[in-house]
Structures are given as C-alpha cells and as structure tokens.
N, C-alpha and C. Protein backbone atom coordinates (compact mmCIF):
# COMPACT_ATOMS: atom_id res chain seq x y z
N UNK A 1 5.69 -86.79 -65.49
CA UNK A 1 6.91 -86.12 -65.91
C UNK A 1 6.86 -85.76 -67.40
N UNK A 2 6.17 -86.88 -68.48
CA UNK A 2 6.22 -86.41 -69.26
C UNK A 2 5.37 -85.09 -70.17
N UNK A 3 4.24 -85.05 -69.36
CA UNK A 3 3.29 -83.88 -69.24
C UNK A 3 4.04 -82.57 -69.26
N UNK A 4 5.22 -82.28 -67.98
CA UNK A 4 5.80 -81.34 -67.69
C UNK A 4 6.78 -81.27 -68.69
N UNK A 5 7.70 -82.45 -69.39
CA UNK A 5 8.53 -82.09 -70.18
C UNK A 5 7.77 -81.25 -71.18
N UNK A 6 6.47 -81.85 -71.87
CA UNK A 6 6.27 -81.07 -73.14
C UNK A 6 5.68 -80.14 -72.78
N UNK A 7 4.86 -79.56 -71.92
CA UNK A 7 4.70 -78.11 -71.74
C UNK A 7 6.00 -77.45 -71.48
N UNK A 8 6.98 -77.31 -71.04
CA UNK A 8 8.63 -76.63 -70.87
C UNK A 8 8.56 -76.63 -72.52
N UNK A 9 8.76 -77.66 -73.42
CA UNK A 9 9.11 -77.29 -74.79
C UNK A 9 7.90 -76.50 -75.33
N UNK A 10 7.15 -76.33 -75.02
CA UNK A 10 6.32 -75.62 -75.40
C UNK A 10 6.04 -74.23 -75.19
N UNK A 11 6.49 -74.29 -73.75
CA UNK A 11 6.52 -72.93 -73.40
C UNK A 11 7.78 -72.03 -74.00
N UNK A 12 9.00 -72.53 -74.34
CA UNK A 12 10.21 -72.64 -74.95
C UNK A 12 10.06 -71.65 -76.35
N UNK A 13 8.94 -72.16 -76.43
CA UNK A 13 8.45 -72.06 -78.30
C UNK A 13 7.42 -70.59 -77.72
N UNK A 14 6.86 -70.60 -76.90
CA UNK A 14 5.92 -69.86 -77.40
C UNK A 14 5.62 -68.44 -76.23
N UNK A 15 6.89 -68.62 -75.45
CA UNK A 15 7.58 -67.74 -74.12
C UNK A 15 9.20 -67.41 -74.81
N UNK A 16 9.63 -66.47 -75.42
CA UNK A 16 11.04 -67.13 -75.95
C UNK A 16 12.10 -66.33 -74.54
N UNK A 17 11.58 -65.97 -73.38
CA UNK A 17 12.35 -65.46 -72.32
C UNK A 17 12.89 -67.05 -71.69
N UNK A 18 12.06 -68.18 -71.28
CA UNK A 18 12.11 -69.36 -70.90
C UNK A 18 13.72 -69.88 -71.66
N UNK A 19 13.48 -69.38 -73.03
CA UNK A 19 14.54 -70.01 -73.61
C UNK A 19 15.81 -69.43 -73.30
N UNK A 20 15.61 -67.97 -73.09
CA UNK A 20 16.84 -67.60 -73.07
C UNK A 20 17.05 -67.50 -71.80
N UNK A 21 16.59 -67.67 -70.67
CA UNK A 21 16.81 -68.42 -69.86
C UNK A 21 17.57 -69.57 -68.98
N UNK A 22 17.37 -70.76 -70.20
CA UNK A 22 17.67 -71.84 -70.20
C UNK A 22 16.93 -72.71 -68.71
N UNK A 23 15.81 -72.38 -68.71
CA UNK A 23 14.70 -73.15 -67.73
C UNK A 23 15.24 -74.14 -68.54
N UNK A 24 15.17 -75.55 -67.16
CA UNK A 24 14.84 -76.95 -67.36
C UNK A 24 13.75 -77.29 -66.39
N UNK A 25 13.69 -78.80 -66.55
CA UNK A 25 12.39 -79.47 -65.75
C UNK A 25 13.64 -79.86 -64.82
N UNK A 26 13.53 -79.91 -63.52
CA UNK A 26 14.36 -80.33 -62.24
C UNK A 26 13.44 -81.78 -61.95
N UNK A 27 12.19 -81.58 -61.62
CA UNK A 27 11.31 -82.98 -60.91
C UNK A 27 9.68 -82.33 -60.94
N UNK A 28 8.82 -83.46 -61.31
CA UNK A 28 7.48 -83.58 -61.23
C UNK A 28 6.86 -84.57 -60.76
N UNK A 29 6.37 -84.85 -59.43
CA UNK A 29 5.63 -86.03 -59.30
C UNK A 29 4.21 -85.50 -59.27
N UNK A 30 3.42 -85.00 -59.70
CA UNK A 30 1.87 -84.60 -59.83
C UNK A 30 1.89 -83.45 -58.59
N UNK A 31 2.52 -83.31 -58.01
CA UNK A 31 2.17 -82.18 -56.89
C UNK A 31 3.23 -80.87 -56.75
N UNK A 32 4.31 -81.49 -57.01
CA UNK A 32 5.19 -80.90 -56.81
C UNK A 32 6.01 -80.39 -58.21
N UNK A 33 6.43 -79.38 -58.11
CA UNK A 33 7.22 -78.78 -59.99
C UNK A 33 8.08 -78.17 -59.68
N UNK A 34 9.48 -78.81 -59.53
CA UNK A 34 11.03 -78.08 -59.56
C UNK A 34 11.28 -77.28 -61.03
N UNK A 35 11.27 -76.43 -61.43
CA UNK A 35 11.82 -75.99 -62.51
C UNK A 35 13.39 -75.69 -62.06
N UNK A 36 14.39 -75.46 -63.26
CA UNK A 36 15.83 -74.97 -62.76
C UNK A 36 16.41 -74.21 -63.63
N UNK A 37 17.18 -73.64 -63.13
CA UNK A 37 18.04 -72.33 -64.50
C UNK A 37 19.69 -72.64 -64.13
N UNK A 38 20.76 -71.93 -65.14
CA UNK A 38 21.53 -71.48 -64.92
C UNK A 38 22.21 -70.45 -64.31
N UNK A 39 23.29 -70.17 -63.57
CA UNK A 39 23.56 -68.83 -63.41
C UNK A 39 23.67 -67.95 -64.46
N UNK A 40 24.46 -68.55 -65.49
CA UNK A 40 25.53 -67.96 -66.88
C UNK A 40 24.21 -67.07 -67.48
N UNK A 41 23.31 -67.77 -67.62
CA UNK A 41 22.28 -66.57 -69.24
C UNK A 41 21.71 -65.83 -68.33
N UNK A 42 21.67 -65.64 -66.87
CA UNK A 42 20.65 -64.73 -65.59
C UNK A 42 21.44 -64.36 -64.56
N UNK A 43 22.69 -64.32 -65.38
CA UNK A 43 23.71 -63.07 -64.34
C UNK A 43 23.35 -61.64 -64.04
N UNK A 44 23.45 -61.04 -62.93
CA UNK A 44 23.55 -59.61 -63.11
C UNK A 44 25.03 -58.90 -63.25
N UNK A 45 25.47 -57.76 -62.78
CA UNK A 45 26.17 -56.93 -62.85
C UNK A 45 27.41 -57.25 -61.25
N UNK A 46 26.96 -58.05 -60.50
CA UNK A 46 27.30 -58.56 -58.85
C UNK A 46 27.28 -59.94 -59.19
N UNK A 47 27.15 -60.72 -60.11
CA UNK A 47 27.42 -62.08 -60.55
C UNK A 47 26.81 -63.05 -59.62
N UNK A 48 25.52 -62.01 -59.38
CA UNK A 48 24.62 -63.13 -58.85
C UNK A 48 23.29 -62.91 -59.51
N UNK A 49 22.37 -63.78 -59.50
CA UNK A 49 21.29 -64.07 -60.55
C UNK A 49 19.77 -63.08 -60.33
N UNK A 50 20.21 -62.62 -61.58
CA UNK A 50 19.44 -60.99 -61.69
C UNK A 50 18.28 -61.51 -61.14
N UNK A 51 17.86 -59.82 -60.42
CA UNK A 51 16.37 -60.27 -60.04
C UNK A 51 15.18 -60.34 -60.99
N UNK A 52 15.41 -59.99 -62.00
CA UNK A 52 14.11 -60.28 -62.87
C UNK A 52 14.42 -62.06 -63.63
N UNK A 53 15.07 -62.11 -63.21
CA UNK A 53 15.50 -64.07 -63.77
C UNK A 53 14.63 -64.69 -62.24
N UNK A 54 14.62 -64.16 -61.71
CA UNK A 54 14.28 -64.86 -60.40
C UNK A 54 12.54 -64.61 -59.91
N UNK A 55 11.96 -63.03 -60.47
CA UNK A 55 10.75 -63.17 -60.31
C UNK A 55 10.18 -63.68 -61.71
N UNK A 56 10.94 -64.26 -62.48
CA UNK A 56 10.07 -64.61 -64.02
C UNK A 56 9.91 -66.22 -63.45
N UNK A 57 11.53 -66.59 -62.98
CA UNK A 57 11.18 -68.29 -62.62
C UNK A 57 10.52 -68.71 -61.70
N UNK A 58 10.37 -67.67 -60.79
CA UNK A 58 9.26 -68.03 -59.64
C UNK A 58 8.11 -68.02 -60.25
N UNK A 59 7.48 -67.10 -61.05
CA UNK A 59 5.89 -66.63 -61.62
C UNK A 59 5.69 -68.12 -62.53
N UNK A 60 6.36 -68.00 -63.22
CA UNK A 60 6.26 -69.43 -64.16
C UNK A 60 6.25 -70.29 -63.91
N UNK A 61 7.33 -70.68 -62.60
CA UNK A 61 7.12 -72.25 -62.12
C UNK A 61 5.51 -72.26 -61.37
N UNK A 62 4.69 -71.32 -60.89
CA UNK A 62 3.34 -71.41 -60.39
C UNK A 62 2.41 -71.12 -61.78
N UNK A 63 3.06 -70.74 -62.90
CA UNK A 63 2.09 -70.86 -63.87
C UNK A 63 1.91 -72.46 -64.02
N UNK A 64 3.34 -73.10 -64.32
CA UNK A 64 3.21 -74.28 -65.22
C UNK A 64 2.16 -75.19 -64.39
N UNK A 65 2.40 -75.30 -62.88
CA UNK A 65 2.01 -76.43 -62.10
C UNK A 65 0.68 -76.29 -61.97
N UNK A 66 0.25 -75.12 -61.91
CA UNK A 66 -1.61 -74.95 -62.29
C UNK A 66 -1.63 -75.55 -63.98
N UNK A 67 -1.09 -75.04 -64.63
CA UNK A 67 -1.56 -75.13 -66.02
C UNK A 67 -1.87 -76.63 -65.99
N UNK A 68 -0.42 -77.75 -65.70
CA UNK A 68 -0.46 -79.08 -65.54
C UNK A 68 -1.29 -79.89 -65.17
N UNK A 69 -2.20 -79.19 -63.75
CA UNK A 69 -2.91 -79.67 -62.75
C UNK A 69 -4.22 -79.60 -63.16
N UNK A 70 -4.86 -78.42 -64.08
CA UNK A 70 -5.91 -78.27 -64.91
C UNK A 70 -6.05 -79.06 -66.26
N UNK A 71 -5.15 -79.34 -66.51
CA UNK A 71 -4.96 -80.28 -67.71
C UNK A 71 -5.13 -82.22 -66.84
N UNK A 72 -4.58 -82.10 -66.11
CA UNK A 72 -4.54 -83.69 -64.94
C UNK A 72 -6.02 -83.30 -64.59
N UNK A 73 -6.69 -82.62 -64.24
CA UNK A 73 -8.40 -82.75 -63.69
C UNK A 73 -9.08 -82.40 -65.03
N UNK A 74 -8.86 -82.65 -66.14
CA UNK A 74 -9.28 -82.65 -67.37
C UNK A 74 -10.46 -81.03 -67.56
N UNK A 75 -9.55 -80.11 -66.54
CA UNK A 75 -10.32 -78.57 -66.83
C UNK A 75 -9.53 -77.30 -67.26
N UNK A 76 -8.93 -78.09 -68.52
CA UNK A 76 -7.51 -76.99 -69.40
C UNK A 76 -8.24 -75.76 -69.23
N UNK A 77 -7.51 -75.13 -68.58
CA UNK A 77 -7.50 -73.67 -67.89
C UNK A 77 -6.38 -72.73 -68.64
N UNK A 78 -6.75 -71.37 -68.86
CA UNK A 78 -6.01 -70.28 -68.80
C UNK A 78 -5.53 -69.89 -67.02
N UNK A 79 -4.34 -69.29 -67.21
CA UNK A 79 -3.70 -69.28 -65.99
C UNK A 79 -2.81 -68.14 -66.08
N UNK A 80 -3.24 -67.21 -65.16
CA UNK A 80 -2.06 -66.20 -64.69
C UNK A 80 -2.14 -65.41 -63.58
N UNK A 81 -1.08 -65.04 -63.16
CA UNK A 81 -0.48 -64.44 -62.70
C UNK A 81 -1.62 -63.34 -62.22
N UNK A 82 -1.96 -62.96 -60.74
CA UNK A 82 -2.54 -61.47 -60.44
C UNK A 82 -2.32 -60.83 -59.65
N UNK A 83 -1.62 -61.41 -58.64
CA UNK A 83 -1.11 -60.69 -57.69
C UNK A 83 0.54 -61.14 -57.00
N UNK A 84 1.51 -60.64 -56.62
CA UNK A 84 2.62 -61.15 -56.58
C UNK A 84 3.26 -60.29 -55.07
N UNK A 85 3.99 -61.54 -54.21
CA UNK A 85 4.94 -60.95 -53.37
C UNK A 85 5.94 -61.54 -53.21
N UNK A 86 7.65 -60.78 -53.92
CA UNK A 86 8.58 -61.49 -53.92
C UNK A 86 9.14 -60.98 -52.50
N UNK A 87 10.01 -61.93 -51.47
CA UNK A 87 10.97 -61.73 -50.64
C UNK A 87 12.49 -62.24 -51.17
N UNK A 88 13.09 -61.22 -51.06
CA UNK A 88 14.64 -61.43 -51.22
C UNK A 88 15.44 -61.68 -50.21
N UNK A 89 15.59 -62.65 -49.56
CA UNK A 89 16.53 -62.78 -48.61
C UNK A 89 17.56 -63.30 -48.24
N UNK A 90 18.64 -63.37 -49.66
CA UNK A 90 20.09 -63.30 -50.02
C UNK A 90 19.76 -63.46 -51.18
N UNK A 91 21.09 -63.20 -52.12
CA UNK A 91 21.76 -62.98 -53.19
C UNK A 91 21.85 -64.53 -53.52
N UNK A 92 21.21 -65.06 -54.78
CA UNK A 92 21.36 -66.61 -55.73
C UNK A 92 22.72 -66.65 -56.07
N UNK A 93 23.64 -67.25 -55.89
CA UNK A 93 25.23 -67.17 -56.70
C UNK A 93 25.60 -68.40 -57.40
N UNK A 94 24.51 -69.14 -57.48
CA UNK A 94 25.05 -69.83 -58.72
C UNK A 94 23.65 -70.69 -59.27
N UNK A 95 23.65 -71.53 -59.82
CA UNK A 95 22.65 -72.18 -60.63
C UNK A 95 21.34 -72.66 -59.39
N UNK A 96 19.99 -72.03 -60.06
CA UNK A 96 19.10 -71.89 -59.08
C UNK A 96 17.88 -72.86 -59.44
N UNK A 97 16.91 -73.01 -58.62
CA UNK A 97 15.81 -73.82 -58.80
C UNK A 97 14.33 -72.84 -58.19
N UNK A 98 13.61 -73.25 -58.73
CA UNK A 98 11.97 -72.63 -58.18
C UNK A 98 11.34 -74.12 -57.83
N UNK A 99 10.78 -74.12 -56.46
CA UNK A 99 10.06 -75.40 -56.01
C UNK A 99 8.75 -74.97 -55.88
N UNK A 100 7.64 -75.56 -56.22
CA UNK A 100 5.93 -75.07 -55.50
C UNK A 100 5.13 -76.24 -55.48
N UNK A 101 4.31 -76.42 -54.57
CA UNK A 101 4.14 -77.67 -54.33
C UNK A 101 2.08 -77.14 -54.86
N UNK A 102 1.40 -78.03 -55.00
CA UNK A 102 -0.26 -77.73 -55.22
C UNK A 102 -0.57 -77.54 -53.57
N UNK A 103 -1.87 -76.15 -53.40
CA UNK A 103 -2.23 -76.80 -51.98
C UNK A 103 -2.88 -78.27 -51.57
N UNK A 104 -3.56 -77.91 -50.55
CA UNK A 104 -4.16 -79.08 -50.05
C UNK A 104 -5.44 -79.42 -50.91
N UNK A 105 -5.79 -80.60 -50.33
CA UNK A 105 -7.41 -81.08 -51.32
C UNK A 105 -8.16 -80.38 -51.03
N UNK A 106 -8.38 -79.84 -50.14
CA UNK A 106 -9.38 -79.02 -49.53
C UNK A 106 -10.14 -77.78 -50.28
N UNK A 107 -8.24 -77.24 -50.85
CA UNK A 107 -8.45 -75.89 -51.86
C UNK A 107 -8.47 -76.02 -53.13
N UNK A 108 -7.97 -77.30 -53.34
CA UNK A 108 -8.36 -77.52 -54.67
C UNK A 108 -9.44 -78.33 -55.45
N UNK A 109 -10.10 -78.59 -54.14
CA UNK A 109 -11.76 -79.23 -54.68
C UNK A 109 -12.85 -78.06 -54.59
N UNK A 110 -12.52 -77.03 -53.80
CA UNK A 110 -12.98 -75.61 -53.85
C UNK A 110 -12.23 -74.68 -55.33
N UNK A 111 -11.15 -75.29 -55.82
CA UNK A 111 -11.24 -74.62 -57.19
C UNK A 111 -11.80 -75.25 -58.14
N UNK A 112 -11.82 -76.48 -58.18
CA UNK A 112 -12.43 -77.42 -59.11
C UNK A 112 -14.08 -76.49 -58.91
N UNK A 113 -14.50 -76.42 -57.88
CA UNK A 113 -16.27 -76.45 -58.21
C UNK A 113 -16.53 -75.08 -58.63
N UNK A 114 -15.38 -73.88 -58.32
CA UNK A 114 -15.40 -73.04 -58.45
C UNK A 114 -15.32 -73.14 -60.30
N UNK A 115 -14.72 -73.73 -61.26
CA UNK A 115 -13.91 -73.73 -62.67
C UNK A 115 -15.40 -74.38 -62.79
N UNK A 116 -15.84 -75.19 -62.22
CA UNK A 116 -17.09 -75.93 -62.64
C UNK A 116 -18.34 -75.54 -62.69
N UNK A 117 -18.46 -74.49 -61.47
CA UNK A 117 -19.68 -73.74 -61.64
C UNK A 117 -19.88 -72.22 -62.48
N UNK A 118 -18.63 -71.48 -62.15
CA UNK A 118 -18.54 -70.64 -62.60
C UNK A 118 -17.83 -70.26 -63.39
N UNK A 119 -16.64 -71.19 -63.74
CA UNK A 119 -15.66 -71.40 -65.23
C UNK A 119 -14.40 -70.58 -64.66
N UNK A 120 -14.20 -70.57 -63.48
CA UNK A 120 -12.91 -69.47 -62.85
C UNK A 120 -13.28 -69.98 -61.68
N UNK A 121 -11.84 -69.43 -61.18
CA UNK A 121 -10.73 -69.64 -59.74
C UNK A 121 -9.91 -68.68 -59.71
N UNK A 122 -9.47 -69.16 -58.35
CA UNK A 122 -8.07 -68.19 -57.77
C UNK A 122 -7.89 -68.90 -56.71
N UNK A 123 -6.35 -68.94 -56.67
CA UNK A 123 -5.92 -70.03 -55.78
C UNK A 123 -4.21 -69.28 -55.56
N UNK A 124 -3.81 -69.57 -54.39
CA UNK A 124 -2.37 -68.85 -53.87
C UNK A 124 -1.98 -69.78 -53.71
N UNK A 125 -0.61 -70.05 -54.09
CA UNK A 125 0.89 -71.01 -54.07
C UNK A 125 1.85 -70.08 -53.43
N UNK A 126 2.73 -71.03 -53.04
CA UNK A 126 3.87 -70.20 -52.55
C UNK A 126 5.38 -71.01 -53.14
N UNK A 127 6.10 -70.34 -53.86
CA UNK A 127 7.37 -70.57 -54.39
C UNK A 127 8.59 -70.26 -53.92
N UNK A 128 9.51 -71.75 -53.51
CA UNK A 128 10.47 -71.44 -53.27
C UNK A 128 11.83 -71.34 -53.92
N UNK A 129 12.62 -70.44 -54.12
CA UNK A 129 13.99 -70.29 -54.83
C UNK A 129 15.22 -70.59 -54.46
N UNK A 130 16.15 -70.92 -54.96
CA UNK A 130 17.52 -71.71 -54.18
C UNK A 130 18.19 -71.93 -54.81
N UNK A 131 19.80 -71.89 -54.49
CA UNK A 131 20.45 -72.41 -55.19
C UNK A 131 21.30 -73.41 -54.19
N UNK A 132 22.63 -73.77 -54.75
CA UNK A 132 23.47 -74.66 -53.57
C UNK A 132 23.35 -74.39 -51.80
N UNK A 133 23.54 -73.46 -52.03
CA UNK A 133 23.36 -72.69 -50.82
C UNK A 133 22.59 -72.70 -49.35
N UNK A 134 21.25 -73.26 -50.66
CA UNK A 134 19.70 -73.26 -49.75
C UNK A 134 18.83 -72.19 -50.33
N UNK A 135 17.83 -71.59 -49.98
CA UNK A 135 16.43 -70.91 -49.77
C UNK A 135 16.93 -69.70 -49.76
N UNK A 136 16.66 -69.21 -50.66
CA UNK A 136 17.11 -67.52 -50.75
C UNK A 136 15.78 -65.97 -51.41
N UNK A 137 14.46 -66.78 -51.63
CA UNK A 137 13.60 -65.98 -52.16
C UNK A 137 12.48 -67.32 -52.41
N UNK A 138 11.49 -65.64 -52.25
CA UNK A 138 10.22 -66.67 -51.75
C UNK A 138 9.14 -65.96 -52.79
N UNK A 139 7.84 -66.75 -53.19
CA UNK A 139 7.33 -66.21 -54.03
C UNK A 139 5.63 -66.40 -53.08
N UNK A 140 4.77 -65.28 -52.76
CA UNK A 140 3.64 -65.51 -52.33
C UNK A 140 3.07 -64.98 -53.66
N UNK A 141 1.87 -65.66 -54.53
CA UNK A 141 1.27 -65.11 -55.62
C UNK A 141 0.01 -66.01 -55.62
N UNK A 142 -0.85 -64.89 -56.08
CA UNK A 142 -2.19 -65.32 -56.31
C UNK A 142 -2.45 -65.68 -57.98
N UNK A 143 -2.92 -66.44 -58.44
CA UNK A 143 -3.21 -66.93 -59.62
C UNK A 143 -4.85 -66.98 -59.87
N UNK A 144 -5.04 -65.98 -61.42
CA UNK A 144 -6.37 -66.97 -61.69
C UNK A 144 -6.57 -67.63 -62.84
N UNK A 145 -7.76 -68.50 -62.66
CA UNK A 145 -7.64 -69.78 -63.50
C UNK A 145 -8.62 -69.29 -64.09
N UNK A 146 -9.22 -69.64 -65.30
CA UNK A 146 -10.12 -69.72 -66.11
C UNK A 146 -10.38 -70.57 -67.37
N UNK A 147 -11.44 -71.42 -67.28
CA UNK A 147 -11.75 -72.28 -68.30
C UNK A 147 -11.56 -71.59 -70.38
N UNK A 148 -10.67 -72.51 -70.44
CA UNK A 148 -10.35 -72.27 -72.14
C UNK A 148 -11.49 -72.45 -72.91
C-alpha cells in the first residue's frame, strides 16, 4: 500500500490532470489497484462524470498497477498506454472508482522473460469503472512495458 501511496503523490506532481482530478488510492493488495475520484472536479454538462475523467482514470489506473508490479519484480519499467477500448454502458452519477486486477502467472512470467530477454512487453488488463450504483464502463487496453 505504501508503494501505491507514493507513486499517486508522485504522479500528482508530475501528471498535474491526476491532481485536478482529485484521484485517490481506494485499495492495493499487490494484485489488485482501486484508484477513486470525485464527482465535483469531473462533472460534465448532464452532472454525470465527464467522459474524458473516466477514460484518463481507467488508462492510469492500468498505468500505475504495471508501473507498481515492475518496480515489485525489481524490472522498473516505462509503461504506456497503446491501444485502448472504452465501453460505456451507463452514465457515472456520482463519485467513481477504476478497479484492475494483474493477469494470471502465466502472463506475467511470459512478460517477465519477455522485459528480460528483450527489455519489452505488452500485456492487456481490463478495467473496471463504478460508482454507487455498480459497473458502468469498462476499459480493454493493451500496454507496453519497457525497461528504464
């Protein structure tokens, strides 16, 4: 947890959208990365939570949990974003969360040898969005990794 707190302040500092935002850390147990927002600073115009608040917290919550996870297998990686599919399937109306869990061992001992042999990866997560409500947007995105 405390890993995830100081990358959020960090990213805070050096992302200043995060901030205005108002991303928090929701929960981290090594696999799993709740990030959370407000409604109030990622309102739209329908007083429900703009869609670009919603594909930034989805993209980011699958940045941080690779970034984390490369830093936990001691192979600090660059990490982004390359391919993206958001589904919208209701309107967020009040204070929301992004959930993404790591895949299985399977795919991630195939990225490890991949960062190891060849200093890069790519690996797909899938992110979920919500607010009180439940499950309202989904994030399929491909990420690649590359050794710093």
């Amino acid at each position: 947890l405390a890993a995830a707190a100081r990358l959020l302040q960090r990213m805070q500092t050096e992302i200043p959208l995060t901030a205005a935002m108002q991303l928090a850390l929701s929960a981290f147990d090594g696999d799993t990365l709740v990030l959370a927002a407000p409604l109030a600073p990622n309102i739209n115009d329908k007083g429900t939570v703009f869609a670009g608040s919603i594909t930034a917290l989805g993209s980011i919550t699958g940045w941080c949990l690779l970034t984390l996870w490369s830093e936990r297998e001691h192979l600090p990686c660059q990490v982004a974003i390359y391919d993206a599919r958001f589904q919208f399937r209701k309107p967020l109306s009040g204070d929301f969360t992004a959930t993404v869990t790591l895949p299985d061992a399977t795919v991630r001992a195939g990225l490890v040898a991949g960062l190891q042999r060849k200093g890069k990866g790519r690996v797909g997560l899938r992110v979920v969005l919500a607010d009180a409500a439940g499950e309202a947007a989904f994030l399929e995105a491909d990420y690649a990794l590359w050794r710093a």
